[in-house]
C-alpha atoms as a PDB file:
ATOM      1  CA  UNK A   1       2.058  15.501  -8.397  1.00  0.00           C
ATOM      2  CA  UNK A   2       3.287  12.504  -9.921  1.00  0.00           C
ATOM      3  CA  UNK A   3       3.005  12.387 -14.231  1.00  0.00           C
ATOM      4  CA  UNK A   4       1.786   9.349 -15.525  1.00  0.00           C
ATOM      5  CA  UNK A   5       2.008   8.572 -19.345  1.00  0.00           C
ATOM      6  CA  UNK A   6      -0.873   6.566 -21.370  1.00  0.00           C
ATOM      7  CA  UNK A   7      -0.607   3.910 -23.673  1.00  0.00           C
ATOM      8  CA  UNK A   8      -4.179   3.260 -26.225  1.00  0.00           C
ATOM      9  CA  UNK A   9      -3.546   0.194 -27.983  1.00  0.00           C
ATOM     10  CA  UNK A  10      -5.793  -0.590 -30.641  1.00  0.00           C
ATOM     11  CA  UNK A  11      -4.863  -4.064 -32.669  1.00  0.00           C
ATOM     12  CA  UNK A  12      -1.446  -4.195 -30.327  1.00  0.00           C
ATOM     13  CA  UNK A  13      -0.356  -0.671 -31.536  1.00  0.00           C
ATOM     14  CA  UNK A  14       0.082   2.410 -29.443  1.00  0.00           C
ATOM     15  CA  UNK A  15      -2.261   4.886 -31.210  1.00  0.00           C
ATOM     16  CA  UNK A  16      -4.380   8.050 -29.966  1.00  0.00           C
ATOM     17  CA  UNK A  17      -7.454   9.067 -31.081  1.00  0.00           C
ATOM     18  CA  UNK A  18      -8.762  12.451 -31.167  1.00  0.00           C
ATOM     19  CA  UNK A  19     -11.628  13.170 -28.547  1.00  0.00           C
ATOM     20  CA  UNK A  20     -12.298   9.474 -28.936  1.00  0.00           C
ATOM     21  CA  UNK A  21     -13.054   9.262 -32.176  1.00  0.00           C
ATOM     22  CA  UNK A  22     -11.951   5.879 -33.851  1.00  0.00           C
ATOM     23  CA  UNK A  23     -11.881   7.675 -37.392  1.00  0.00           C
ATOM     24  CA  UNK A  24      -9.555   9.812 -35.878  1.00  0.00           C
ATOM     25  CA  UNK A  25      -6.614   7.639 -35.177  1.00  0.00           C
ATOM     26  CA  UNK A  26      -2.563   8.588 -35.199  1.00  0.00           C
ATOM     27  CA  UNK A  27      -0.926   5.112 -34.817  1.00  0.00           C
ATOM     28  CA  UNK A  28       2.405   6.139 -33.036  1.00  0.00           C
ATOM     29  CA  UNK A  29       4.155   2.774 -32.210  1.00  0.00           C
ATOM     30  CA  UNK A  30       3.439  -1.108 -33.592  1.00  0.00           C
ATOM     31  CA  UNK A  31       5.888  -1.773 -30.706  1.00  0.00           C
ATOM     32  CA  UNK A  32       4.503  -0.736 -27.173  1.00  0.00           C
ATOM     33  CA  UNK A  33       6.657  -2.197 -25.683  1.00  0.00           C
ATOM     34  CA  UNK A  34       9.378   0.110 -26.945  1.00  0.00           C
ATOM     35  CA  UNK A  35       7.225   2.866 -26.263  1.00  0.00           C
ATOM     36  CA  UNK A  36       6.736   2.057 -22.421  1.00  0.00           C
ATOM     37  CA  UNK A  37      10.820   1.608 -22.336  1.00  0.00           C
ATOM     38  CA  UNK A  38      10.799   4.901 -23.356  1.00  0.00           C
ATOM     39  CA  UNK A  39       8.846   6.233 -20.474  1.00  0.00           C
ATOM     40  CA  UNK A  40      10.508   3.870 -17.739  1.00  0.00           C
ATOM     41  CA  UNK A  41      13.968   5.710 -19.054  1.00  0.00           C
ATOM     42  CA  UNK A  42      12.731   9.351 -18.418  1.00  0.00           C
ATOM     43  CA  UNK A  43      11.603   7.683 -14.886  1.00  0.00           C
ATOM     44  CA  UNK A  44       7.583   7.005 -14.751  1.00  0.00           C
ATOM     45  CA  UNK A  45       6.176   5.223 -12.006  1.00  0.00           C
ATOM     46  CA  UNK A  46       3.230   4.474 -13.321  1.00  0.00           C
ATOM     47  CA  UNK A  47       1.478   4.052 -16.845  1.00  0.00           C
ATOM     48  CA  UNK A  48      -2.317   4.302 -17.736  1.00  0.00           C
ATOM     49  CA  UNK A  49      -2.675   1.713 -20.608  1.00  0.00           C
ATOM     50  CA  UNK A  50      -6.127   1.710 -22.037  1.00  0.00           C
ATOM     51  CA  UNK A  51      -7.828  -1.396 -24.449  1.00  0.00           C
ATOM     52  CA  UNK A  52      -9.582   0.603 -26.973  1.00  0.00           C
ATOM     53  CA  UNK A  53     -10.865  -2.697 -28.932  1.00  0.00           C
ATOM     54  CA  UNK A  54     -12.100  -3.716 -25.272  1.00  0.00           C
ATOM     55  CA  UNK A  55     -13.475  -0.261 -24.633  1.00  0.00           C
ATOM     56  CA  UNK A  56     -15.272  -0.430 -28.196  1.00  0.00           C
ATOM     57  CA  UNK A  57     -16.058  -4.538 -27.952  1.00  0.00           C
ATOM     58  CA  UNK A  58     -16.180  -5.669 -24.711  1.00  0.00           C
ATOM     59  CA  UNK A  59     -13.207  -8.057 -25.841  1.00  0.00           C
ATOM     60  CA  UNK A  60      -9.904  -8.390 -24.283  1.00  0.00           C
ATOM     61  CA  UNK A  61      -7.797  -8.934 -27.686  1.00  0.00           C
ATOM     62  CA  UNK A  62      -4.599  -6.717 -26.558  1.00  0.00           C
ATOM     63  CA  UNK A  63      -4.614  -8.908 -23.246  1.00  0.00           C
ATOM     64  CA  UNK A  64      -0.836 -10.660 -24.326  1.00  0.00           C
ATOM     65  CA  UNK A  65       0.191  -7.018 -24.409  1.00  0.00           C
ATOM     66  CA  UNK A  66      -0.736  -5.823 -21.120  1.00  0.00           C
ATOM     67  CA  UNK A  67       1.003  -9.059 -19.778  1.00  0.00           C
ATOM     68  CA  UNK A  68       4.035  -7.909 -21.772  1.00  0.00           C
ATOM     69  CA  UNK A  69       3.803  -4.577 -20.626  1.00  0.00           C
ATOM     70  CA  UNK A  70       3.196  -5.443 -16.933  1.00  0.00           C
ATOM     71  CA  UNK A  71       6.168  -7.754 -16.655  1.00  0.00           C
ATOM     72  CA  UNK A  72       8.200  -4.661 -16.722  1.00  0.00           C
ATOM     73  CA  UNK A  73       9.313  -4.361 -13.111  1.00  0.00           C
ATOM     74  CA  UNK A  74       9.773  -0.785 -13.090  1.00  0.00           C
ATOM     75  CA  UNK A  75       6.713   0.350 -13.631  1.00  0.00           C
ATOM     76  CA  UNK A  76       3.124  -0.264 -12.183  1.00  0.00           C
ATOM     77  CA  UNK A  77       0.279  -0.199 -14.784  1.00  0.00           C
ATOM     78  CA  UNK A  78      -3.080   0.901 -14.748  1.00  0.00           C
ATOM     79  CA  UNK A  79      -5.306  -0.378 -16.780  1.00  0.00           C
ATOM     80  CA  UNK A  80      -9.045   0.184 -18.411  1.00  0.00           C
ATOM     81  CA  UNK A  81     -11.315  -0.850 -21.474  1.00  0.00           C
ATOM     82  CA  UNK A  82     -13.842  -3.212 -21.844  1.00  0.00           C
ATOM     83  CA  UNK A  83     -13.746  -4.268 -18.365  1.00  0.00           C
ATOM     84  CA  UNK A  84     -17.341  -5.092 -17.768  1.00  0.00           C
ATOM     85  CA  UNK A  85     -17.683  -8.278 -15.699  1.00  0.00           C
ATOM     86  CA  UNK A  86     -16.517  -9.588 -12.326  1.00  0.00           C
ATOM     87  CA  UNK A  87     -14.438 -12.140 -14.190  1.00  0.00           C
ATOM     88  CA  UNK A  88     -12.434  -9.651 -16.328  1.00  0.00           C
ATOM     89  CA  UNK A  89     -11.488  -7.737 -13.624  1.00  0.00           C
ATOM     90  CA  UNK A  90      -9.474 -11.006 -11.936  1.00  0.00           C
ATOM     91  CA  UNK A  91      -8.309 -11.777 -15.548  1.00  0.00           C
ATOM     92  CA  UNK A  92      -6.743  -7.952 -15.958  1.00  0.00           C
ATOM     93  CA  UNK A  93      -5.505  -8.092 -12.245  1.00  0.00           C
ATOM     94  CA  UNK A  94      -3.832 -11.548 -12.919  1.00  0.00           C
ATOM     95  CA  UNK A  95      -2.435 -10.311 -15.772  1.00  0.00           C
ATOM     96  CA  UNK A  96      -0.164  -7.758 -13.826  1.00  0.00           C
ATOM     97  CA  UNK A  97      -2.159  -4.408 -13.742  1.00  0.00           C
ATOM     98  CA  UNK A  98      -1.550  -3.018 -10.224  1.00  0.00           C
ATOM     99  CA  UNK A  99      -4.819  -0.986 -11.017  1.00  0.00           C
ATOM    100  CA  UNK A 100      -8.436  -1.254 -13.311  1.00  0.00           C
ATOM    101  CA  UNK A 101      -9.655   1.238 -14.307  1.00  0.00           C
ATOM    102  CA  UNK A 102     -13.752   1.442 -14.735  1.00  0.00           C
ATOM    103  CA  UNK A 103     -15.311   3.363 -16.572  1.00  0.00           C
ATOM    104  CA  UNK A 104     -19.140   3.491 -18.261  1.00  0.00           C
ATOM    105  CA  UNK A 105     -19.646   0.723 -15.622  1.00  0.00           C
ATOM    106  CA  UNK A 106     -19.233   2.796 -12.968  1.00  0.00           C
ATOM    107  CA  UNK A 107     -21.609   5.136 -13.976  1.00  0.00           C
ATOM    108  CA  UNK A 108     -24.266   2.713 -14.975  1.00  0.00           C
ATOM    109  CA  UNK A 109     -23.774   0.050 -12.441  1.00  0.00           C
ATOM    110  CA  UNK A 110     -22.613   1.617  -8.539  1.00  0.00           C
ATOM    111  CA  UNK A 111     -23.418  -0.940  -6.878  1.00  0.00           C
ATOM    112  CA  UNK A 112     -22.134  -3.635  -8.557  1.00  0.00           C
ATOM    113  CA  UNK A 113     -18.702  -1.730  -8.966  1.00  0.00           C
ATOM    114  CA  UNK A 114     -18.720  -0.915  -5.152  1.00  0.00           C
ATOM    115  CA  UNK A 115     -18.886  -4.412  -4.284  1.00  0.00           C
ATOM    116  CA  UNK A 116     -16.124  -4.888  -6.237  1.00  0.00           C
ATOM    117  CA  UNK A 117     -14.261  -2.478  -4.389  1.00  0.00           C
ATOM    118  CA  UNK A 118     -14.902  -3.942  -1.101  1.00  0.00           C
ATOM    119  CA  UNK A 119     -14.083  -6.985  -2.422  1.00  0.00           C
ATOM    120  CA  UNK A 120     -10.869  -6.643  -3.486  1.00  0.00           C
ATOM    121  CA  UNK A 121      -9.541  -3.396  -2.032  1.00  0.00           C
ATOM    122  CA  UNK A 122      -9.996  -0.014  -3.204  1.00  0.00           C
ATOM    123  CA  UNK A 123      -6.256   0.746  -4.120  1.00  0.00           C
ATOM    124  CA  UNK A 124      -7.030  -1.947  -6.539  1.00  0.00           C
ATOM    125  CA  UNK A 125      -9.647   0.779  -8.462  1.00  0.00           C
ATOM    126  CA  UNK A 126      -9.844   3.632 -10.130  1.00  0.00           C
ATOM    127  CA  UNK A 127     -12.968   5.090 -11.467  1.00  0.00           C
ATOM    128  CA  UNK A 128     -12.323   6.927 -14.690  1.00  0.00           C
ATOM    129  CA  UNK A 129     -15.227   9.454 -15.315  1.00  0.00           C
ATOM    130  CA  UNK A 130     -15.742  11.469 -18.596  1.00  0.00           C
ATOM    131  CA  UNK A 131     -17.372  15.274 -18.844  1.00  0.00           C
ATOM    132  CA  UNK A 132     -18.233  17.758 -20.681  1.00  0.00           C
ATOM    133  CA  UNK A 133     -19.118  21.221 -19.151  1.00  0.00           C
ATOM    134  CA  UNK A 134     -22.507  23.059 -19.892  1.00  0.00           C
ATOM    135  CA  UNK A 135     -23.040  26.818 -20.148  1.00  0.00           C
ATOM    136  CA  UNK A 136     -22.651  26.900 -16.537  1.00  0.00           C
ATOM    137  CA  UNK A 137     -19.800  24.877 -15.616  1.00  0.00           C
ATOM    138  CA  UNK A 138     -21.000  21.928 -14.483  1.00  0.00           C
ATOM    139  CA  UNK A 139     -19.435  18.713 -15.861  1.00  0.00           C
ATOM    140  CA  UNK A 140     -21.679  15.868 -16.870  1.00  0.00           C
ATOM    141  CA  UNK A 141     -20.934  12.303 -17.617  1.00  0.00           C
ATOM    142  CA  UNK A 142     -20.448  10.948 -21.099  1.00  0.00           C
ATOM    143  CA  UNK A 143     -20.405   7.179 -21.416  1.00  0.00           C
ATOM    144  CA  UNK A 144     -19.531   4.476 -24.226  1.00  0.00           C
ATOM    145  CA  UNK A 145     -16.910   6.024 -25.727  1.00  0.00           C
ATOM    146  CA  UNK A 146     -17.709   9.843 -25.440  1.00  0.00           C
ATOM    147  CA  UNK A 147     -20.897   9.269 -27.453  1.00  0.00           C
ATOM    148  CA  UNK A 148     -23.692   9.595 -25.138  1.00  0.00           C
ATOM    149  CA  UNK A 149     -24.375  12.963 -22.746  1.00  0.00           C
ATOM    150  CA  UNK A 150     -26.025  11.650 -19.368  1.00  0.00           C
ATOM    151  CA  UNK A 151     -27.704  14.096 -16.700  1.00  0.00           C
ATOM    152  CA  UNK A 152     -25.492  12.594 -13.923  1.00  0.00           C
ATOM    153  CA  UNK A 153     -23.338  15.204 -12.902  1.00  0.00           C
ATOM    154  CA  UNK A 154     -19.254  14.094 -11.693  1.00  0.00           C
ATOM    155  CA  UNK A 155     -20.297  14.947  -8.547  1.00  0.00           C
ATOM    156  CA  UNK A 156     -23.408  12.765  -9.003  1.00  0.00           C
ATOM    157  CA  UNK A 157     -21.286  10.064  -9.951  1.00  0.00           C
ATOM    158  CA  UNK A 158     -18.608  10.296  -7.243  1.00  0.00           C
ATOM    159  CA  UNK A 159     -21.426   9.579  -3.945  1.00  0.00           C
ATOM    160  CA  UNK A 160     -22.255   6.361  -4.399  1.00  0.00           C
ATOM    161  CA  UNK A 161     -18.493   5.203  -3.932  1.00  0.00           C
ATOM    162  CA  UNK A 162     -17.885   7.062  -0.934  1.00  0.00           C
ATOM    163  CA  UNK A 163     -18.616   4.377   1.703  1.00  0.00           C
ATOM    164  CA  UNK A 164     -16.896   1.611  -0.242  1.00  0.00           C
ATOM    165  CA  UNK A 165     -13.931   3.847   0.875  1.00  0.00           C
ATOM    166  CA  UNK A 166     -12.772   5.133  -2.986  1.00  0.00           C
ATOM    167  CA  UNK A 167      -9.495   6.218  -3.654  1.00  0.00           C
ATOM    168  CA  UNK A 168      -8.720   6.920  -7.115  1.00  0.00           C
ATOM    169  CA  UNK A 169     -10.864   8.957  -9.365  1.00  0.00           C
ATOM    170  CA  UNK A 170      -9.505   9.882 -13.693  1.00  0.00           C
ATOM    171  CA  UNK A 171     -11.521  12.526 -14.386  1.00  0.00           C
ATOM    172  CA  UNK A 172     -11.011  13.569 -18.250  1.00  0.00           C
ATOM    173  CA  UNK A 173     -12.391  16.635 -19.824  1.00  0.00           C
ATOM    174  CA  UNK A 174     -13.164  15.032 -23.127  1.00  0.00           C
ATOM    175  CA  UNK A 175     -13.260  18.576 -25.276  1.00  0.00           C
ATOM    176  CA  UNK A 176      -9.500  18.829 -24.341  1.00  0.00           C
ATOM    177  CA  UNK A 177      -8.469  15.597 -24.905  1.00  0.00           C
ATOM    178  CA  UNK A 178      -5.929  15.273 -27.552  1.00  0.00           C
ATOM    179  CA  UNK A 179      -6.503  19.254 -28.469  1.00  0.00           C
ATOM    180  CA  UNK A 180      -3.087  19.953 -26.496  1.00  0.00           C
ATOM    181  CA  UNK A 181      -5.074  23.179 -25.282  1.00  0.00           C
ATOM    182  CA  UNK A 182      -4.456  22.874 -21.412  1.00  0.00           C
ATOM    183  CA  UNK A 183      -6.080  21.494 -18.610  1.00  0.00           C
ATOM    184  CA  UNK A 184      -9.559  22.277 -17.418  1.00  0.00           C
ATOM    185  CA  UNK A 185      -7.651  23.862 -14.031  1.00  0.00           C
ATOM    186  CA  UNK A 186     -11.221  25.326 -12.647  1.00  0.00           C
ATOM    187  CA  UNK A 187     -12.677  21.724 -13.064  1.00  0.00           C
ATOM    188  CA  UNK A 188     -10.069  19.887 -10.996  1.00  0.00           C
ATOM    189  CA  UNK A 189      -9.588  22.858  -8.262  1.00  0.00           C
ATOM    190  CA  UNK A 190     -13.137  22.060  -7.584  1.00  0.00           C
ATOM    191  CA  UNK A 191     -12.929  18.277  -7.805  1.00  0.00           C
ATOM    192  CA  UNK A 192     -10.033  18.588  -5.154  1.00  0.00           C
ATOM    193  CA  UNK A 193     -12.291  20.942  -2.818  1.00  0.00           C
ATOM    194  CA  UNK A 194     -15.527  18.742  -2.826  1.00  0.00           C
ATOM    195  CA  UNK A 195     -13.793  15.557  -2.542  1.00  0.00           C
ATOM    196  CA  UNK A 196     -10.154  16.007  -0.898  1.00  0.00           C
ATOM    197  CA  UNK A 197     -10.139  12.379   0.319  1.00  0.00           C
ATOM    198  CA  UNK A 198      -9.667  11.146  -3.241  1.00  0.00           C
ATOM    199  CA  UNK A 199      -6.994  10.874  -4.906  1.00  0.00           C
ATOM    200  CA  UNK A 200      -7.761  12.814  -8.636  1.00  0.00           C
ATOM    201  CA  UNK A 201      -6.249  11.926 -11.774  1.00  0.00           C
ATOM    202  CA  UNK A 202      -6.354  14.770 -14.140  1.00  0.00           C
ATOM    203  CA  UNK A 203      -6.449  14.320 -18.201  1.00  0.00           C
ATOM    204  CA  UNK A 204      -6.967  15.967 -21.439  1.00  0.00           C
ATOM    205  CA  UNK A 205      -5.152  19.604 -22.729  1.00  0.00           C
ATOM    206  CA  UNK A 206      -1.673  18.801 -21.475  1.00  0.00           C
ATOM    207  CA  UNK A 207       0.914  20.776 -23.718  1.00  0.00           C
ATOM    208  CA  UNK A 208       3.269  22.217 -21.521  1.00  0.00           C
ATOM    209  CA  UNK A 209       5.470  21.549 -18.404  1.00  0.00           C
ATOM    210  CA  UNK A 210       3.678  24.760 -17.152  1.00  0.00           C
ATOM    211  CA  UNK A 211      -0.047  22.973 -17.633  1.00  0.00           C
ATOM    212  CA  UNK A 212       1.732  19.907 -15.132  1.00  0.00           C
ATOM    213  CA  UNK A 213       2.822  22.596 -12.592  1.00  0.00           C
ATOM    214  CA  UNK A 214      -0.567  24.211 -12.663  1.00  0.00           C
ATOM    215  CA  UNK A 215      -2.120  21.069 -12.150  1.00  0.00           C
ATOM    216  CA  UNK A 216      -0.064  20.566  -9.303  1.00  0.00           C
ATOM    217  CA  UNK A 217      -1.170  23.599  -7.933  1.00  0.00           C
ATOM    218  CA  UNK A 218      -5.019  22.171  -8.301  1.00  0.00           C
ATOM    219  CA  UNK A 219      -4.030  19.655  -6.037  1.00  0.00           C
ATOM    220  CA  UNK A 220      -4.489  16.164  -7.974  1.00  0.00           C
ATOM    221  CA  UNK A 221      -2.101  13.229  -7.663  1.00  0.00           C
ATOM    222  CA  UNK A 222      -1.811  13.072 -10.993  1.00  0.00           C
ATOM    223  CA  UNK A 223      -1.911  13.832 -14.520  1.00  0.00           C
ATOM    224  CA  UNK A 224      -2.710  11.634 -17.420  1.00  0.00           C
ATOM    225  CA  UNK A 225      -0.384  12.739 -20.510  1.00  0.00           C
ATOM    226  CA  UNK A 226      -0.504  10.820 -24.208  1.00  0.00           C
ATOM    227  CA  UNK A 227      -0.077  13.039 -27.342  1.00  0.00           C
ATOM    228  CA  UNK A 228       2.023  16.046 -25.732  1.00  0.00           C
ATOM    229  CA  UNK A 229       4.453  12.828 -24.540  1.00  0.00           C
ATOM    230  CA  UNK A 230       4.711  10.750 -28.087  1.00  0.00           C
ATOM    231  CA  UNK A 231       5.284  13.440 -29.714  1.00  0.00           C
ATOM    232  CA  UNK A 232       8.102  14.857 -27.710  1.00  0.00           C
ATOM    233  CA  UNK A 233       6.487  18.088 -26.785  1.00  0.00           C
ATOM    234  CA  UNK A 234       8.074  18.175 -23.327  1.00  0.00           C
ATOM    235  CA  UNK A 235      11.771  18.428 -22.771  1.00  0.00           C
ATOM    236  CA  UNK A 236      12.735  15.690 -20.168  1.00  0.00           C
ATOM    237  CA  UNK A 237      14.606  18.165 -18.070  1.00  0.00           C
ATOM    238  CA  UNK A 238      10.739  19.779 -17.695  1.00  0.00           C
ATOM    239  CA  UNK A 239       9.374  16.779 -16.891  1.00  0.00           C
ATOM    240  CA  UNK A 240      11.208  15.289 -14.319  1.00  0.00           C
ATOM    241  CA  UNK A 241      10.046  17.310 -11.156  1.00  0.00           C
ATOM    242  CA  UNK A 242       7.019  15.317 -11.828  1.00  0.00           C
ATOM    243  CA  UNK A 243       8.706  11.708 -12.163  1.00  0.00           C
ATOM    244  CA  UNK A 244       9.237  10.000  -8.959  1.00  0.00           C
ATOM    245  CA  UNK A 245      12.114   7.917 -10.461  1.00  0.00           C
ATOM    246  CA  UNK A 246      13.921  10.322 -12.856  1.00  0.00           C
ATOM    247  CA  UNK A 247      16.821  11.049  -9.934  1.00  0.00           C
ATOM    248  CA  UNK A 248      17.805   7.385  -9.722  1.00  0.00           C
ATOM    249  CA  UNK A 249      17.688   7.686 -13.540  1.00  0.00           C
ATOM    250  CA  UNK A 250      19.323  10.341 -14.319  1.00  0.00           C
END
């Protein structure tokens, strides 16, 4: 399972907000760039950068930072936020993102998305859904920010992409996110066992190298980490059996 940092910028500074909230903001860096140095040392592969102004907007205002971000060699980005039309999806591609990520558009527009994915290859995609579990454990879709409850379950969601050959699914479990209270294991052991074709990213609750090695044990690809990272919660030595690069870096 391969660890993959995140990078919000919000006004070209790497913040995090709590459980989405944009009252909620920590501002961590005004220099992401510095930031993503910092995770290309300790030997990421890969980085999930989000737009929250795009994600919030629909604009692409942090665009010059992506492209500053993505000239970085070493590292492959993935990239989400605002992403809503045909033509921003090129633009973010262009720009250097090895991945887009979609998110509320996937859930309210399938077959638009899956076109895309056709299109232009799914390795090119990954389809970032957001849940929150009811009584009984099923996870249903939140869109637009965390703000609105659908009755489309994650497994609802996931069908329609099947024939368009999906790879990559970010599933987040939005009541952990940024709570540092571990990872919603039961919820990915069971995304892994419906679907084990796809690829799953997991995110939200990461604290601890031992939540990583339990999510390896789910079997996802990968795990989305931003707070417990900034804020130097891990010990590098703990992270790096989940960093394909940290040997050649070490």
């Amino acid at each position: 399972m391969e660890l993959i940092p995140a990078i919000d910028l919000r006004d070209g500074r790497c913040v995090r907000l709590y459980q989405g909230d944009f009252a909620a903001e920590t501002v961590y860096s005004d220099r992401p760039r510095d930031v993503l140095q910092r995770y290309v040392d300790l030997g990421v592969r890969h980085v999930h950068v989000v737009d929250l102004d795009g994600a919030r907007e629909g604009t692409q205002g942090n665009l010059p930072v992506v492209r500053t971000l993505a000239a970085d060699a070493a590292v492959a980005l993935q990239v989400g936020g605002g992403l809503r039309t045909r033509a921003r999806v090129d633009e973010m591609l262009a720009a250097g993102a090895q991945r887009v990520v979609l998110g509320s558009l996937a859930v309210t527009e399938p077959q638009i998305v899956s076109e895309w994915i056709r299109a232009l290859g799914a390795r090119r995609f990954v389809l970032a859904f957001d849940v929150r579990l009811d009584t009984g454990g099923v996870p249903y879709l939140t869109t637009h920010g965390w703000q609105q409850l659908t009755q489309h379950s994650l497994w609802d969601a996931v069908e329609p992409f099947l024939d368009a050959g999906l790879e990559h699914v970010l599933c987040t479990d939005v009541e952990r996110d940024g709570a540092l209270s571990g990872p919603n294991c039961a919820l990915y052991s069971e995304a892994v066992r419906r679907y084990p074709q796809i690829a799953w990213q997991a995110s939200g609750g990461v604290a601890h190298a031992r939540d990583l090695a339990e999510l390896a044990d789910c079997g996802v690809t990968a795990a989305i980490s931003g707070r417990a990272l900034l804020e130097n919660r891990i010990p590098p030595e703990e992270l790096r059996p989940f960093l394909p690069n940290a040997s050649s870096r070490a």
